[in-house]
C-alpha atoms as a PDB file:
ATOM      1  CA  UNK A   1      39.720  98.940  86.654  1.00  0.00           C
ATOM      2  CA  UNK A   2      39.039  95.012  87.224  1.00  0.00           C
ATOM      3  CA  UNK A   3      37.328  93.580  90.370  1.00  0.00           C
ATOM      4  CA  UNK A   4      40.932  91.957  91.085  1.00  0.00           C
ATOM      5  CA  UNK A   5      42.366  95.722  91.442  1.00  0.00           C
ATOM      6  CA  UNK A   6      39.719  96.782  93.613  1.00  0.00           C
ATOM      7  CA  UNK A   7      39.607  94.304  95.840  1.00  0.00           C
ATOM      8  CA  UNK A   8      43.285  94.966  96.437  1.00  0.00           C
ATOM      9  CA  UNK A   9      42.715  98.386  96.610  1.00  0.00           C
ATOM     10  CA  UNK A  10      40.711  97.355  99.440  1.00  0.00           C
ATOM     11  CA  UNK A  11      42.675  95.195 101.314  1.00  0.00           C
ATOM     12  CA  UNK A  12      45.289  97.335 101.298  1.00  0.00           C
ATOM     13  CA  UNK A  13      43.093 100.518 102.489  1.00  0.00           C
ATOM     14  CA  UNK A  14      42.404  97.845 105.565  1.00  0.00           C
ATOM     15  CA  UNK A  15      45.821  97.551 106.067  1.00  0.00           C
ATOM     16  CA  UNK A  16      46.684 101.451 106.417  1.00  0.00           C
ATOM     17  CA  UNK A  17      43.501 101.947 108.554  1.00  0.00           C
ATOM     18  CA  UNK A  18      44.389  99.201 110.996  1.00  0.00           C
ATOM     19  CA  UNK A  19      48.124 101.089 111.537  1.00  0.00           C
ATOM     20  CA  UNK A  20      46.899 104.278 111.312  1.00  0.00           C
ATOM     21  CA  UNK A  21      46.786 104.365 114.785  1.00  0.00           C
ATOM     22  CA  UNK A  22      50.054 102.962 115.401  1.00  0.00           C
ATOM     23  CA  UNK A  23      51.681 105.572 112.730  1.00  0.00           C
ATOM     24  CA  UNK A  24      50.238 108.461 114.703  1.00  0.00           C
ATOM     25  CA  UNK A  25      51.298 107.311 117.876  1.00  0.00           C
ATOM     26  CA  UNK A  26      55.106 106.698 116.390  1.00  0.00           C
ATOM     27  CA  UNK A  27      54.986 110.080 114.669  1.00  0.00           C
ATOM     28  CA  UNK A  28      54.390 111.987 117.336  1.00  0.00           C
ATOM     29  CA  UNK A  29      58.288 111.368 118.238  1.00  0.00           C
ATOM     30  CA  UNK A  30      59.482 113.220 115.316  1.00  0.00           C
ATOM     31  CA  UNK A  31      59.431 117.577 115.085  1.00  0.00           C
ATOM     32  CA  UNK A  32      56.341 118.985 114.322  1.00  0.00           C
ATOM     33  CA  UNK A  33      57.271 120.386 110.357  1.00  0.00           C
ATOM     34  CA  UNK A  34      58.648 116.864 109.872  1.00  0.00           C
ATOM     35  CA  UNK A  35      55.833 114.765 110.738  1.00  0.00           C
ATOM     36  CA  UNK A  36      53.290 115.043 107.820  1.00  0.00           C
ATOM     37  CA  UNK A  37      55.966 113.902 105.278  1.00  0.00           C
ATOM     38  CA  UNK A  38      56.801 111.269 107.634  1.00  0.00           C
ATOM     39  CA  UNK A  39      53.448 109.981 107.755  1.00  0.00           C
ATOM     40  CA  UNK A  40      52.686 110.004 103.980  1.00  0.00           C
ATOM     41  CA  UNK A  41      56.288 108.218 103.704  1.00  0.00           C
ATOM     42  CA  UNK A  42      55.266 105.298 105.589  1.00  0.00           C
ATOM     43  CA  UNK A  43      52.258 104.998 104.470  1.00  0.00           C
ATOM     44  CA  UNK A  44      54.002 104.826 101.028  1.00  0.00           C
ATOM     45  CA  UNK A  45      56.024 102.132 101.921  1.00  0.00           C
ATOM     46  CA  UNK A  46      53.439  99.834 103.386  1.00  0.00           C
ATOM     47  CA  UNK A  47      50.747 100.553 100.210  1.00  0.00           C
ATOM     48  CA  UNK A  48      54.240  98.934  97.707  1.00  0.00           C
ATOM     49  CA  UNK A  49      54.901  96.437 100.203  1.00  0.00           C
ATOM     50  CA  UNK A  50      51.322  95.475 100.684  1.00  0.00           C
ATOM     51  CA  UNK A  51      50.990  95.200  96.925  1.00  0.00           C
ATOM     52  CA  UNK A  52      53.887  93.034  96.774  1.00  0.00           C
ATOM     53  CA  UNK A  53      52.552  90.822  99.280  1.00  0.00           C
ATOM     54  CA  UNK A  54      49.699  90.607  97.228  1.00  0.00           C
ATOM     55  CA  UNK A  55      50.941  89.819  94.256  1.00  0.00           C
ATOM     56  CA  UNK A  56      53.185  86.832  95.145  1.00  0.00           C
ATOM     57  CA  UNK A  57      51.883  83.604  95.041  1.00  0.00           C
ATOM     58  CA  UNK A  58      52.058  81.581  98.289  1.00  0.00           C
ATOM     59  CA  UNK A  59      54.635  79.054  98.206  1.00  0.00           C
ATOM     60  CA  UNK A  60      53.369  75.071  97.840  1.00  0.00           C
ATOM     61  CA  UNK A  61      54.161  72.855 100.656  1.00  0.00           C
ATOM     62  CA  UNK A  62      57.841  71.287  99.250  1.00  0.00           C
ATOM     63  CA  UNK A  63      58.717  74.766  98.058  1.00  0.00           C
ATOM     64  CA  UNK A  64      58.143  75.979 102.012  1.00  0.00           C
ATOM     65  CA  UNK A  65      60.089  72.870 103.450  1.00  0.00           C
ATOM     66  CA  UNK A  66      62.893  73.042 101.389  1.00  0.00           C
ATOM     67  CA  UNK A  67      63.368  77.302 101.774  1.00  0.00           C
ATOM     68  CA  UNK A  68      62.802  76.370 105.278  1.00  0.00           C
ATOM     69  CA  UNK A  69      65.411  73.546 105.736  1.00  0.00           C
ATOM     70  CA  UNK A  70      67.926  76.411 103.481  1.00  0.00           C
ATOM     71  CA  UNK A  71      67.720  78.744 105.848  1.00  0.00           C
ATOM     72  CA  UNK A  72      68.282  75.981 109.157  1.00  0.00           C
ATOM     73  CA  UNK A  73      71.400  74.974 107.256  1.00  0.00           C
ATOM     74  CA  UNK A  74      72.501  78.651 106.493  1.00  0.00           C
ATOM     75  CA  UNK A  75      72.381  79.966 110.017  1.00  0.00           C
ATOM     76  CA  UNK A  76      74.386  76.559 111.200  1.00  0.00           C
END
């Protein structure tokens, strides 16, 4: 494993243990039987989203502007 993949690892560990709280606290609304899976299915979903995040590069200044002026002109 390379220092690049553990670091992520990492980050996104910090990630679920900052919502973990919030989860719980959203899972309590579903049926008891249900509410393991749900858990373990959200926290699915963040750890490939978090990874994605992580992955992409960040966009340069002209590349921001100009996705930024796009979507002003797209919701006019």
């Amino acid at each position: 494993m390379s220092v690049d993949n553990i670091q992520k690892q990492a980050e996104v560990q910090a990630i679920i243990d900052q919502l973990e709280l919030k989860i719980l606290k959203h899972v309590q609304q579903t049926i008891f039987k249900e509410r393991e899976d749900l858990m373990q299915e959200l926290k699915m979903v963040i750890v490939e989203k978090a990874y994605k995040m992580l992955d992409e590069e960040p966009p340069g200044f002209f590349e921001f502007i100009e996705r930024e002026i796009f979507k002003k002109e797209v919701i006019i």
